[in-house]
N, C-alpha and C. Protein backbone atom coordinates (compact mmCIF):
# COMPACT_ATOMS: atom_id res chain seq x y z
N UNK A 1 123.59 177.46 -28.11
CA UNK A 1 124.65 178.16 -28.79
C UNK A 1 124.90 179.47 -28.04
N UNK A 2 126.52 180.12 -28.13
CA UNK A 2 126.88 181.24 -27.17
C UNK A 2 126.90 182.25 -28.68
N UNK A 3 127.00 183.33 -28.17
CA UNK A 3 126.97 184.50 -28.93
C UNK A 3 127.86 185.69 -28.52
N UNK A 4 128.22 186.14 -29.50
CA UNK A 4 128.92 187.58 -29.17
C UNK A 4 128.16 188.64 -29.50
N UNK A 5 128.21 189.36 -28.59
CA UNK A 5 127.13 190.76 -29.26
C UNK A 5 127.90 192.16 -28.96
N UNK A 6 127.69 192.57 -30.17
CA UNK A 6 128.25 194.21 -30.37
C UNK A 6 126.88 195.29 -30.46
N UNK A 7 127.46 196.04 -29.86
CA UNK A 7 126.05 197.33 -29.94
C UNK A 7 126.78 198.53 -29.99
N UNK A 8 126.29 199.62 -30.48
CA UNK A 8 126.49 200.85 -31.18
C UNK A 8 126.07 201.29 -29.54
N UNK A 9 127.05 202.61 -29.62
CA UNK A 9 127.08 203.48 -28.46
C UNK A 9 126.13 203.60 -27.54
N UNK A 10 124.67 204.07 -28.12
CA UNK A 10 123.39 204.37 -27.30
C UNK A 10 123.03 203.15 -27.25
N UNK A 11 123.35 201.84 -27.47
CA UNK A 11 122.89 200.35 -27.67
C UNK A 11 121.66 200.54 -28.19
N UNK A 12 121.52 201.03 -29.52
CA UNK A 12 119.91 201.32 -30.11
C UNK A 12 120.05 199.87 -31.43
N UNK A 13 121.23 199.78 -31.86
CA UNK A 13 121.31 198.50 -32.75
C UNK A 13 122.65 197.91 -32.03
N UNK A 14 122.37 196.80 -32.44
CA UNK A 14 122.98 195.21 -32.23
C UNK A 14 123.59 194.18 -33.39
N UNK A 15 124.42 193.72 -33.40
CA UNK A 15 124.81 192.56 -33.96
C UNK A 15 125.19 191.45 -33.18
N UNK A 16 124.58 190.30 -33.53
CA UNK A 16 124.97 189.04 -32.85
C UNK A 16 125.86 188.64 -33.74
N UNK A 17 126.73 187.75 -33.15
CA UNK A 17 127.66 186.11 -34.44
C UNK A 17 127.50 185.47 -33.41
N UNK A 18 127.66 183.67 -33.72
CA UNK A 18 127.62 182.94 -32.73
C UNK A 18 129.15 182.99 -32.54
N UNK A 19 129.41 182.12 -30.85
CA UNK A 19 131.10 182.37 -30.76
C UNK A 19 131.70 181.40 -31.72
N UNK A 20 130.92 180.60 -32.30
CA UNK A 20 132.13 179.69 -33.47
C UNK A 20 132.66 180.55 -34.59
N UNK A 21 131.89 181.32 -35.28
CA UNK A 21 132.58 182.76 -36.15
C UNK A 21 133.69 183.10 -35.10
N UNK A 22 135.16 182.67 -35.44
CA UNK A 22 135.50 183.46 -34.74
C UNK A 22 136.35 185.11 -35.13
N UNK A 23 136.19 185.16 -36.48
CA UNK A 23 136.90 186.42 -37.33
C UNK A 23 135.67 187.48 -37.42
N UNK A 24 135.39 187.94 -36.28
CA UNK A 24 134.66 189.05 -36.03
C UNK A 24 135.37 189.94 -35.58
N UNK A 25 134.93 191.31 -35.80
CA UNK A 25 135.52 192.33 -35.39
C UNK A 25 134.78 193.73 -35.41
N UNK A 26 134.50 194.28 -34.35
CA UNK A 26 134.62 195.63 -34.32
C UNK A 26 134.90 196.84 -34.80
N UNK A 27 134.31 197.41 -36.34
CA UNK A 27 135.26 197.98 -36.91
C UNK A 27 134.81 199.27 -36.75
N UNK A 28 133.66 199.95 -36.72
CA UNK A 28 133.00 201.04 -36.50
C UNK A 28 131.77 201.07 -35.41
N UNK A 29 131.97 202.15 -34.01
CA UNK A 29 130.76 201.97 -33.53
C UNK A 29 130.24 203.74 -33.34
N UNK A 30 129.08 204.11 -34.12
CA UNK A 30 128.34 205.37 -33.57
C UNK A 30 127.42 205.64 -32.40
N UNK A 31 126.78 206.36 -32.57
CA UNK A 31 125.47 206.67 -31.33
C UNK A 31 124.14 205.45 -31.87
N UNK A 32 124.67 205.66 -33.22
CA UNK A 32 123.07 204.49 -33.24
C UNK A 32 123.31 203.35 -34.70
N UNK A 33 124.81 203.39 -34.74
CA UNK A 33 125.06 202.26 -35.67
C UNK A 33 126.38 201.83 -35.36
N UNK A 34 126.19 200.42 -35.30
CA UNK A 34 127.54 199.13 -35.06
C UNK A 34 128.20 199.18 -36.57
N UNK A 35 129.26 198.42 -36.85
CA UNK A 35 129.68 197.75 -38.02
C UNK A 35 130.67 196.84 -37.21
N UNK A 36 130.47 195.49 -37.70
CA UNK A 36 131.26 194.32 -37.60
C UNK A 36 131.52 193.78 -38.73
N UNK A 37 132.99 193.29 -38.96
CA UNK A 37 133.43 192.61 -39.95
C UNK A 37 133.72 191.56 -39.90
N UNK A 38 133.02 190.68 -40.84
CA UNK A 38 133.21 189.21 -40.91
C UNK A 38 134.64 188.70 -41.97
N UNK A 39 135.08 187.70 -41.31
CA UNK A 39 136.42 188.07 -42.05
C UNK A 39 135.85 185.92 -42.68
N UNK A 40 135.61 186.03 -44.06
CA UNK A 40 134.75 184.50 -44.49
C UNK A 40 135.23 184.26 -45.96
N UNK A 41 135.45 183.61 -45.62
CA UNK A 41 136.02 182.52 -47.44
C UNK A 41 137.10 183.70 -48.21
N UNK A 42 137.46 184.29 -49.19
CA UNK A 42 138.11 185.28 -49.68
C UNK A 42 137.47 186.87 -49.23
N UNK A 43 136.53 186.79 -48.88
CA UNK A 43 136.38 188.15 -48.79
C UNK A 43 135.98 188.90 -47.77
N UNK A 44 136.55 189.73 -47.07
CA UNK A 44 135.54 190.09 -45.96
C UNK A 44 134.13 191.20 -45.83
N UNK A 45 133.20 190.70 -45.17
CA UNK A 45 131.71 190.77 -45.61
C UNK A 45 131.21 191.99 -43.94
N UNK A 46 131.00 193.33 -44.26
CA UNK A 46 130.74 194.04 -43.15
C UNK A 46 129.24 194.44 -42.81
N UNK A 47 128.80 193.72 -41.71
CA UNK A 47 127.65 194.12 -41.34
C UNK A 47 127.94 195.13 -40.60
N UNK A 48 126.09 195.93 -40.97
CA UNK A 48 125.96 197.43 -40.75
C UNK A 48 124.67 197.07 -39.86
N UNK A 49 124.51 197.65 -38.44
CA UNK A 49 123.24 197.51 -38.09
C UNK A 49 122.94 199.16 -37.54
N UNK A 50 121.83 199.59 -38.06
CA UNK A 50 121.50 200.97 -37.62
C UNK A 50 120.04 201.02 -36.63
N UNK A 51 120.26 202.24 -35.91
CA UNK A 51 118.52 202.69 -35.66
C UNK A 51 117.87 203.98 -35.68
N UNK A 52 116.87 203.90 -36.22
CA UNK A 52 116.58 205.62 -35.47
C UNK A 52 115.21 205.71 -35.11
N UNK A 53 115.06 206.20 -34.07
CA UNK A 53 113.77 206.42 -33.49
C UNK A 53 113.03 207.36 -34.45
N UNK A 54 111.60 207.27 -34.26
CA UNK A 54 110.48 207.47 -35.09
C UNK A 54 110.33 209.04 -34.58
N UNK A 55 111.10 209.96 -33.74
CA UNK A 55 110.98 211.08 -33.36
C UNK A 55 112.78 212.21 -33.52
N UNK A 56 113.60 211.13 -33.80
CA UNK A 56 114.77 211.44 -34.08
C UNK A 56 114.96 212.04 -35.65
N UNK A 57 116.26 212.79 -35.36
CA UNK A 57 116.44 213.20 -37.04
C UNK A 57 116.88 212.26 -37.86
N UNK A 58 116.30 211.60 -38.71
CA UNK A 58 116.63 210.18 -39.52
C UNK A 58 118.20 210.52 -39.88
N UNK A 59 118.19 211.99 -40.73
CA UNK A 59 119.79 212.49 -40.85
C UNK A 59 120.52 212.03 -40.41
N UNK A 60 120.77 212.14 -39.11
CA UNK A 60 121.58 211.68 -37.92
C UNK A 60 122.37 210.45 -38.17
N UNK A 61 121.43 209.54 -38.56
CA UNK A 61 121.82 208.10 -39.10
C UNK A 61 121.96 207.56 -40.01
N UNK A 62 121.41 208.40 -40.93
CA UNK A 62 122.17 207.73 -42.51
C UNK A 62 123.68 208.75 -42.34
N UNK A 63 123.34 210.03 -41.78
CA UNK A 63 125.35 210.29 -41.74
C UNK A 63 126.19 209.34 -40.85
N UNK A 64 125.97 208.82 -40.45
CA UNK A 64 126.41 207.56 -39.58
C UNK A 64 126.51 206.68 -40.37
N UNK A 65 125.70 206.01 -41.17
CA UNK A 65 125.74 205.00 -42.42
C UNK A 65 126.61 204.94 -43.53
N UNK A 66 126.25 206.65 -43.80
CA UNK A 66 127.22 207.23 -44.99
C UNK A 66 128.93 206.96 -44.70
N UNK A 67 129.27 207.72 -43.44
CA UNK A 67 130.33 207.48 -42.82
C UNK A 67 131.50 206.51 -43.11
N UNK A 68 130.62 205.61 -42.66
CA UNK A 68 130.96 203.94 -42.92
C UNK A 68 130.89 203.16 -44.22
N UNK A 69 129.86 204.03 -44.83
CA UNK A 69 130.47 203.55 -46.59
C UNK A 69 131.26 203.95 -47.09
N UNK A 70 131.97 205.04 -46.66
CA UNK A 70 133.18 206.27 -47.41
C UNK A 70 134.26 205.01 -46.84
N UNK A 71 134.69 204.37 -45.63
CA UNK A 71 135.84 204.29 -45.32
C UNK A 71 135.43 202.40 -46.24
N UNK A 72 134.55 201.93 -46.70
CA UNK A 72 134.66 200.29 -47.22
C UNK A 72 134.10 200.27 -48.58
N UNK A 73 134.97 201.74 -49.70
CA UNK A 73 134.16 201.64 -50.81
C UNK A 73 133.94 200.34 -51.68
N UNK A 74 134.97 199.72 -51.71
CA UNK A 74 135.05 198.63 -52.33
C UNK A 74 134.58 197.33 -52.01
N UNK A 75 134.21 197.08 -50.54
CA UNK A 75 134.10 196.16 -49.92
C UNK A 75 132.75 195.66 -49.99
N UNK A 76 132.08 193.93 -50.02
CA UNK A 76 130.85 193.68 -49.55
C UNK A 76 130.39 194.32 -48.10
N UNK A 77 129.37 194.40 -48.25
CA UNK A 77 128.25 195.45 -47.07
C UNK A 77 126.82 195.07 -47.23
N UNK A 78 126.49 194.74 -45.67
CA UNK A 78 125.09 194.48 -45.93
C UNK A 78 124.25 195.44 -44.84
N UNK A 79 123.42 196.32 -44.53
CA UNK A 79 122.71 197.06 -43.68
C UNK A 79 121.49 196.56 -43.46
N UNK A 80 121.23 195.92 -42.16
CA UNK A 80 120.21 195.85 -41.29
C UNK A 80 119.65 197.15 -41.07
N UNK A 81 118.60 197.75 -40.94
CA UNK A 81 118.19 198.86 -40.17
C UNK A 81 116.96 199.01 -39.87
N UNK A 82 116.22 199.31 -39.20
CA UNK A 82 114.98 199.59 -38.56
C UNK A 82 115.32 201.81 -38.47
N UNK A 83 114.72 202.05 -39.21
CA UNK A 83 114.63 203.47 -39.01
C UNK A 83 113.55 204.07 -39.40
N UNK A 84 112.49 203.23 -39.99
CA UNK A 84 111.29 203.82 -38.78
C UNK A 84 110.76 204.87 -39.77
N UNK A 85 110.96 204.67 -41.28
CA UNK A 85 110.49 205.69 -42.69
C UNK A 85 109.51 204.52 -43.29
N UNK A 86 108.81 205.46 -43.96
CA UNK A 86 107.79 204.93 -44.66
C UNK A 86 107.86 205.17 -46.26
N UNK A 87 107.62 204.27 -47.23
CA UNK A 87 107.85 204.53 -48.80
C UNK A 87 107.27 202.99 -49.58
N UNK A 88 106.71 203.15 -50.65
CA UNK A 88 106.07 202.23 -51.40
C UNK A 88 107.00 201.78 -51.85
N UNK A 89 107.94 202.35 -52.57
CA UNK A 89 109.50 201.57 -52.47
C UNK A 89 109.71 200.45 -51.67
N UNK A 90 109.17 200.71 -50.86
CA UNK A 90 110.49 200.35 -49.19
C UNK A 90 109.77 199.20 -48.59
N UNK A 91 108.23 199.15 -49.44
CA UNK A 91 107.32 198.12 -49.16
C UNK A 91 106.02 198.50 -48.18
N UNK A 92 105.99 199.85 -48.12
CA UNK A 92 104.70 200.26 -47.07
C UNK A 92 103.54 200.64 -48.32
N UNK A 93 102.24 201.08 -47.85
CA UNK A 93 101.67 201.69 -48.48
C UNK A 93 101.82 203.03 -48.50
N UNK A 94 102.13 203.98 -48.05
CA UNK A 94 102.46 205.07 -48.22
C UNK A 94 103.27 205.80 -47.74
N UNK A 95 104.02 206.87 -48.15
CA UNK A 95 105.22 207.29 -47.79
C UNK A 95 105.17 209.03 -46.84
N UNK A 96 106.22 208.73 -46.43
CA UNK A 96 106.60 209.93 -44.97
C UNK A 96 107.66 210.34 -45.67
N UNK A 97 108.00 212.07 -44.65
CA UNK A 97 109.41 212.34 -45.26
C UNK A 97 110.37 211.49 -44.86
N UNK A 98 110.49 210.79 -43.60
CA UNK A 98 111.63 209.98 -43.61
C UNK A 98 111.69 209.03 -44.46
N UNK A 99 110.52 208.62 -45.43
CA UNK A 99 111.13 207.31 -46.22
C UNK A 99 110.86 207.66 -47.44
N UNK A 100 110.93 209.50 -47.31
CA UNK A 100 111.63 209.72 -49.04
C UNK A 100 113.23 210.33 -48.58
N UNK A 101 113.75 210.71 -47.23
CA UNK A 101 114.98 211.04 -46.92
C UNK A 101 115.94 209.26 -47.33
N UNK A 102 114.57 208.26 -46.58
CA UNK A 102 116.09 207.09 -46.84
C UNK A 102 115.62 206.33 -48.34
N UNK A 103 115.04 206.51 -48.91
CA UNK A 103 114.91 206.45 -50.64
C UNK A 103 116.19 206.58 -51.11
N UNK A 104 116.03 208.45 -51.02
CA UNK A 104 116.61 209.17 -51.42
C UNK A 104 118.58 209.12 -50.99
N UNK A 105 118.58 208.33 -50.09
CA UNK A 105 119.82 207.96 -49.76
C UNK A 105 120.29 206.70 -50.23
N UNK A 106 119.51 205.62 -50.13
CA UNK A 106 119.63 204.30 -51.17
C UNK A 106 120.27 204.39 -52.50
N UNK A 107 119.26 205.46 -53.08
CA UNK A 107 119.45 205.68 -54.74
C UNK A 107 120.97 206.54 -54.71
N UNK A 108 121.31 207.59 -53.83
CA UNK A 108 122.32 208.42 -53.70
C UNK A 108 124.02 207.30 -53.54
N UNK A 109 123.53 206.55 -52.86
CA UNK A 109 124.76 205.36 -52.52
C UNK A 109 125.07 204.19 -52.85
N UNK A 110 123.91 203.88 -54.07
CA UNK A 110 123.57 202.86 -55.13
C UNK A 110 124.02 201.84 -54.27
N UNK A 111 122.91 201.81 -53.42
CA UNK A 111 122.68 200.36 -52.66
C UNK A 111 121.21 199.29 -53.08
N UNK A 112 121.36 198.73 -52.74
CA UNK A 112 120.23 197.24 -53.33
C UNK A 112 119.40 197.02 -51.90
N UNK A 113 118.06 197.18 -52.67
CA UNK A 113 116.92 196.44 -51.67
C UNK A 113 116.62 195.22 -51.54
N UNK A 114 117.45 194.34 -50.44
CA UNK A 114 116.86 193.45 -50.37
C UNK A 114 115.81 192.52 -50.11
N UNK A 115 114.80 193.51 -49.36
CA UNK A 115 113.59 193.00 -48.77
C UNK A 115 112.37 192.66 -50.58
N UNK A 116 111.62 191.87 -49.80
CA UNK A 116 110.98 191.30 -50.52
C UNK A 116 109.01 191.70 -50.98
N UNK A 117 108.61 192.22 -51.78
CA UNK A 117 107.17 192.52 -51.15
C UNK A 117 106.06 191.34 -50.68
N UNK A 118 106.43 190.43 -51.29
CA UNK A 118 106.02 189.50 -50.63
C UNK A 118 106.48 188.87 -49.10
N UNK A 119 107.37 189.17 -48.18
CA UNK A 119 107.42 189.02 -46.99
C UNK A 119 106.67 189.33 -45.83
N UNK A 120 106.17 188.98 -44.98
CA UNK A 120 105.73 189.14 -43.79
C UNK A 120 105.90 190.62 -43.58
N UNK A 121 104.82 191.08 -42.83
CA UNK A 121 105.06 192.62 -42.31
C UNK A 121 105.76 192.17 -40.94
N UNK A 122 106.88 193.15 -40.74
CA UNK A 122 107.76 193.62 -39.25
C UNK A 122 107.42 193.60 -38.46
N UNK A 123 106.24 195.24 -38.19
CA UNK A 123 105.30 195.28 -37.92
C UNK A 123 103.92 195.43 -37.53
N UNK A 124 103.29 194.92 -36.79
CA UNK A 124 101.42 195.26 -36.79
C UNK A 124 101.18 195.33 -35.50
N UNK A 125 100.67 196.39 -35.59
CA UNK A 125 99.82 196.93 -34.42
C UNK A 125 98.36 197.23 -34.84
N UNK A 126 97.45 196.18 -34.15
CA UNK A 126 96.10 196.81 -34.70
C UNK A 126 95.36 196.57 -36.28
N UNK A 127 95.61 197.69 -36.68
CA UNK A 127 95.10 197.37 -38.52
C UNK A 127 96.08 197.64 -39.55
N UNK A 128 97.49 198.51 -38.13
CA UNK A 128 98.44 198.88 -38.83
C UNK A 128 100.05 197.72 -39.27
N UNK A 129 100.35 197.90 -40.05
CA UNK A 129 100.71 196.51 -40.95
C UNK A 129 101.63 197.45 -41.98
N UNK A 130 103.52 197.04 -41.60
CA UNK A 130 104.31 197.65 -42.02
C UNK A 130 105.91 197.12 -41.98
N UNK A 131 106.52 197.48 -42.84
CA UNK A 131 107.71 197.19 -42.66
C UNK A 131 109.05 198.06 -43.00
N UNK A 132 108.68 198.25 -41.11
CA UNK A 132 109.90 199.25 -40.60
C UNK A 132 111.57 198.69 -40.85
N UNK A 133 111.59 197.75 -40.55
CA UNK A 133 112.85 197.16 -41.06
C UNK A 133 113.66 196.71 -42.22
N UNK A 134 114.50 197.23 -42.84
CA UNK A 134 115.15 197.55 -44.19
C UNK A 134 116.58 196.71 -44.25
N UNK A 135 116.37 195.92 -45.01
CA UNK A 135 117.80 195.40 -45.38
C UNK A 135 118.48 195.90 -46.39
N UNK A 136 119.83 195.87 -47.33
CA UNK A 136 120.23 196.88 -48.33
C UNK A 136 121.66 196.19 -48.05
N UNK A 137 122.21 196.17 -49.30
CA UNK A 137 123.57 195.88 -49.61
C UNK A 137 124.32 196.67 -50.50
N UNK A 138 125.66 196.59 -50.86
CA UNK A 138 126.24 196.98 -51.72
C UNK A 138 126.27 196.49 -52.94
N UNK A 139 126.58 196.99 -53.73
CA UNK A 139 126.46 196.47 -55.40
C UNK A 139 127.71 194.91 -55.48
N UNK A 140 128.50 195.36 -54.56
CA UNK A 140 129.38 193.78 -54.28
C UNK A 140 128.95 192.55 -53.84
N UNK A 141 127.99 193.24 -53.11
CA UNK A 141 127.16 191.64 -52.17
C UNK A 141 126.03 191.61 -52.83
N UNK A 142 125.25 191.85 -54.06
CA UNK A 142 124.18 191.86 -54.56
C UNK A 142 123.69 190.58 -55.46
N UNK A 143 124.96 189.88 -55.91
CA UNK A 143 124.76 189.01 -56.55
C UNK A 143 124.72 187.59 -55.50
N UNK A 144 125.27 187.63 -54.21
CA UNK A 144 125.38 187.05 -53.69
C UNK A 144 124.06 186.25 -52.55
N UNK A 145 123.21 187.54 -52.58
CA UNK A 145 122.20 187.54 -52.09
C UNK A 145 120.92 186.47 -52.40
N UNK A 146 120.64 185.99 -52.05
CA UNK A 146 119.86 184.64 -52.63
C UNK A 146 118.64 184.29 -50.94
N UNK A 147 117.55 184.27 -51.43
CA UNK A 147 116.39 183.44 -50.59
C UNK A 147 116.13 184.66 -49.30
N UNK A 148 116.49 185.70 -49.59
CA UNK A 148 116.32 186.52 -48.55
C UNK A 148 114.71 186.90 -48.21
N UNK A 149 114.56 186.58 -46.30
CA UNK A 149 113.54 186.19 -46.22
C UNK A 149 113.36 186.74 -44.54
N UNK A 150 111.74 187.07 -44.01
CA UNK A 150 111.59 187.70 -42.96
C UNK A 150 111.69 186.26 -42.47
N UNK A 151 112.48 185.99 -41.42
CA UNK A 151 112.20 184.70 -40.05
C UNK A 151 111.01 184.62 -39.44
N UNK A 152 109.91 184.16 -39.39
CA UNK A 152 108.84 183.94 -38.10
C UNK A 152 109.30 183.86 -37.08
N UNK A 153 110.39 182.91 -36.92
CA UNK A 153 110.56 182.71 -35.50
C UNK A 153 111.01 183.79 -34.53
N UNK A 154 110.63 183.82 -33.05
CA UNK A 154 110.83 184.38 -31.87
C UNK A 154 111.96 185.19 -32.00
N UNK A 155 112.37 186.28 -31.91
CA UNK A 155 113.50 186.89 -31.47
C UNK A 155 113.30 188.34 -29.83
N UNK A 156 114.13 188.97 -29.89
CA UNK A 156 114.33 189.56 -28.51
C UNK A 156 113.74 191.12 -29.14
N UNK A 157 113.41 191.22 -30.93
CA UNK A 157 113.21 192.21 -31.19
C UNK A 157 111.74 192.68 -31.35
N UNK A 158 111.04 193.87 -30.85
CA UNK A 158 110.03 194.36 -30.68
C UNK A 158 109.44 194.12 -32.34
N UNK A 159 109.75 194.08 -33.19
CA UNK A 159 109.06 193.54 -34.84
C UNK A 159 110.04 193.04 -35.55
């Protein structure tokens, strides 16, 4: 299978579709977050993929996130992100300021956690055993959400 891939400015996040989707589109790109819009059955459905390095100002990127929720209030939205906060919330054992900054932004933008505590950790290094990667939707795509689940299989991504 061929693929199209979009990446956010610094290419720190990514979105794939395969080329048979062909109502993709480009709708927002920052320093460290894509948005592509899937244009599918009645509604169109906008993936969000973000990143932020574990030494970066997390800020940086939820105003990048935020951004992009102001201009699709109404719209389904789903956010991929790897940004690299820690919170019992969020499924770690214990929490950092960055993962009471992106808590604290979740609850602020009444978005939905989709990750699961029962899923696979992201990832492990050693004894350490975590999950850096955060999925989250809008209150539109929430009902829609069903079997959401970490993949085992192989990908190109470091966890």
């Amino acid at each position: 299978m061929s693929w199209n891939a979009y990446s956010s400015t610094y290419n720190k996040a990514a979105i794939f579709t395969p080329k048979i989707f062909p109502k993709a589109i480009t709708i927002i790109k920052f320093k460290n977050t894509i948005v592509v819009k899937l244009h599918a059955d009645k509604h169109p459905i906008s993936m969000i993929s973000a990143y932020s390095s574990p030494t970066a100002d997390i800020n940086l990127t939820l105003q990048e996130i935020k951004n992009v929720i102001k201009t699709i209030p109404k719209e389904k939205f789903s956010i991929g992100a790897d940004l690299n906060g820690h919170n019992p919330l969020l499924g770690n054992s214990h929490s950092n300021p960055r993962g009471e900054a992106i808590l604290s932004f979740i609850l602020a933008n009444n978005l939905y956690i989709n990750n699961t505590p029962d899923a696979p950790t992201t990832f492990t290094r050693n004894i350490d055993k975590r999950w850096n990667d955060l999925t989250v939707c809008s209150q539109h795509l929430i009902e829609e959400i069903e079997n959401w689940e970490v993949l085992e299989e192989p990908s190109f991504s470091d966890h």
